[in-house]
Protein backbone atom coordinates (compact mmCIF):
# COMPACT_ATOMS: atom_id res chain seq x y z
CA UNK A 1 -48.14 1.19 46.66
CA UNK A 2 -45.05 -0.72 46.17
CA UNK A 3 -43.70 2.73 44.38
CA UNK A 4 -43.08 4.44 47.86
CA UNK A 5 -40.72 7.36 48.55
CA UNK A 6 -38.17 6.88 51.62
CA UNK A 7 -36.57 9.77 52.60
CA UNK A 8 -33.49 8.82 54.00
CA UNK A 9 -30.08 8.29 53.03
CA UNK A 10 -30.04 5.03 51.78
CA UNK A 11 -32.35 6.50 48.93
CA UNK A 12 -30.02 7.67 46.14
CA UNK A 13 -32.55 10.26 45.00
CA UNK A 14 -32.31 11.91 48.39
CA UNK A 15 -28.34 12.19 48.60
CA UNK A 16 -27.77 13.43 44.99
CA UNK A 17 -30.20 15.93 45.90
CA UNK A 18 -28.44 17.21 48.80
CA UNK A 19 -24.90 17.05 47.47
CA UNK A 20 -26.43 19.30 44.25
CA UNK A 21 -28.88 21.75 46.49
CA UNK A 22 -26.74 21.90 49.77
CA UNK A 23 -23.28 22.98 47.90
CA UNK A 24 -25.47 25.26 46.12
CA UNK A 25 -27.34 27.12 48.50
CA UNK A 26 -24.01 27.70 50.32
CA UNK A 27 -22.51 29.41 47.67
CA UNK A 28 -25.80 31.25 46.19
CA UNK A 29 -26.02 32.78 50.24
CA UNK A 30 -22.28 33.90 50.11
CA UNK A 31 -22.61 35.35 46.44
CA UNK A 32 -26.16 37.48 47.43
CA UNK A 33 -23.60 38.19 51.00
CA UNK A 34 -20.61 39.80 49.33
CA UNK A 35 -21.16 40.90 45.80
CA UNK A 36 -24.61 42.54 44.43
CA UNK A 37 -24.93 39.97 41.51
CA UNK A 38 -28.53 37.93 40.75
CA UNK A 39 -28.08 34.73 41.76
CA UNK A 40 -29.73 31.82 39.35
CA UNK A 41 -31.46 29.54 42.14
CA UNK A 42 -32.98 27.93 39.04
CA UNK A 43 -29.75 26.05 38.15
CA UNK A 44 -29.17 23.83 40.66
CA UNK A 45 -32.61 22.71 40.32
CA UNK A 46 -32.01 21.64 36.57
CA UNK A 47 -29.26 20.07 37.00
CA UNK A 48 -31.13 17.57 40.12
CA UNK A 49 -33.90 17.31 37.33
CA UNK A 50 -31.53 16.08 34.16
CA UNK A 51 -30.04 13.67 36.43
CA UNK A 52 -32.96 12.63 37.84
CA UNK A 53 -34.94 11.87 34.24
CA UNK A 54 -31.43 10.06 33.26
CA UNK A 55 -31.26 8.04 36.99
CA UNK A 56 -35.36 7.10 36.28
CA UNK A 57 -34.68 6.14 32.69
CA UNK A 58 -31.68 4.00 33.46
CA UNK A 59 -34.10 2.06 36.37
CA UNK A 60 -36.77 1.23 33.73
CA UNK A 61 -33.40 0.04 31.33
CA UNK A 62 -32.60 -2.14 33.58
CA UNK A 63 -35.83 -3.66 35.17
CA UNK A 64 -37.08 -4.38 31.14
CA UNK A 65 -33.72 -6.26 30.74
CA UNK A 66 -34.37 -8.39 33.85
């Protein structure tokens, strides 16, 4: 259990998610608004995933060094 999830801001998962999604659905909302061009929702979410995998394998770098 000691692999718990806190969602607040102190957990750097949680704010690199909002500054990626947050900036992104703001601009995906005012691109369906005022032009009639698809909008890729998928992006966003493959860029929090890359960075996520690279975040996670950087955390089990460091705690097999230590």
């Amino acid at each position: 259990m000691s692999d718990r999830f806190e969602l607040s801001f102190k957990n750097k998962i949680v704010r690199m998610w909002l500054i990626i999604m947050i900036p992104a659905v703001i601009v995906e909302i005012l691109i369906v608004k005022f032009t009639k061009v698809p909008v890729f929702t998928l992006i966003p979410w493959a860029i929090f995933f890359v960075w996520f995998y690279l975040y996670k394998k950087k955390l089990k770098k460091e705690q097999s060094v230590t």
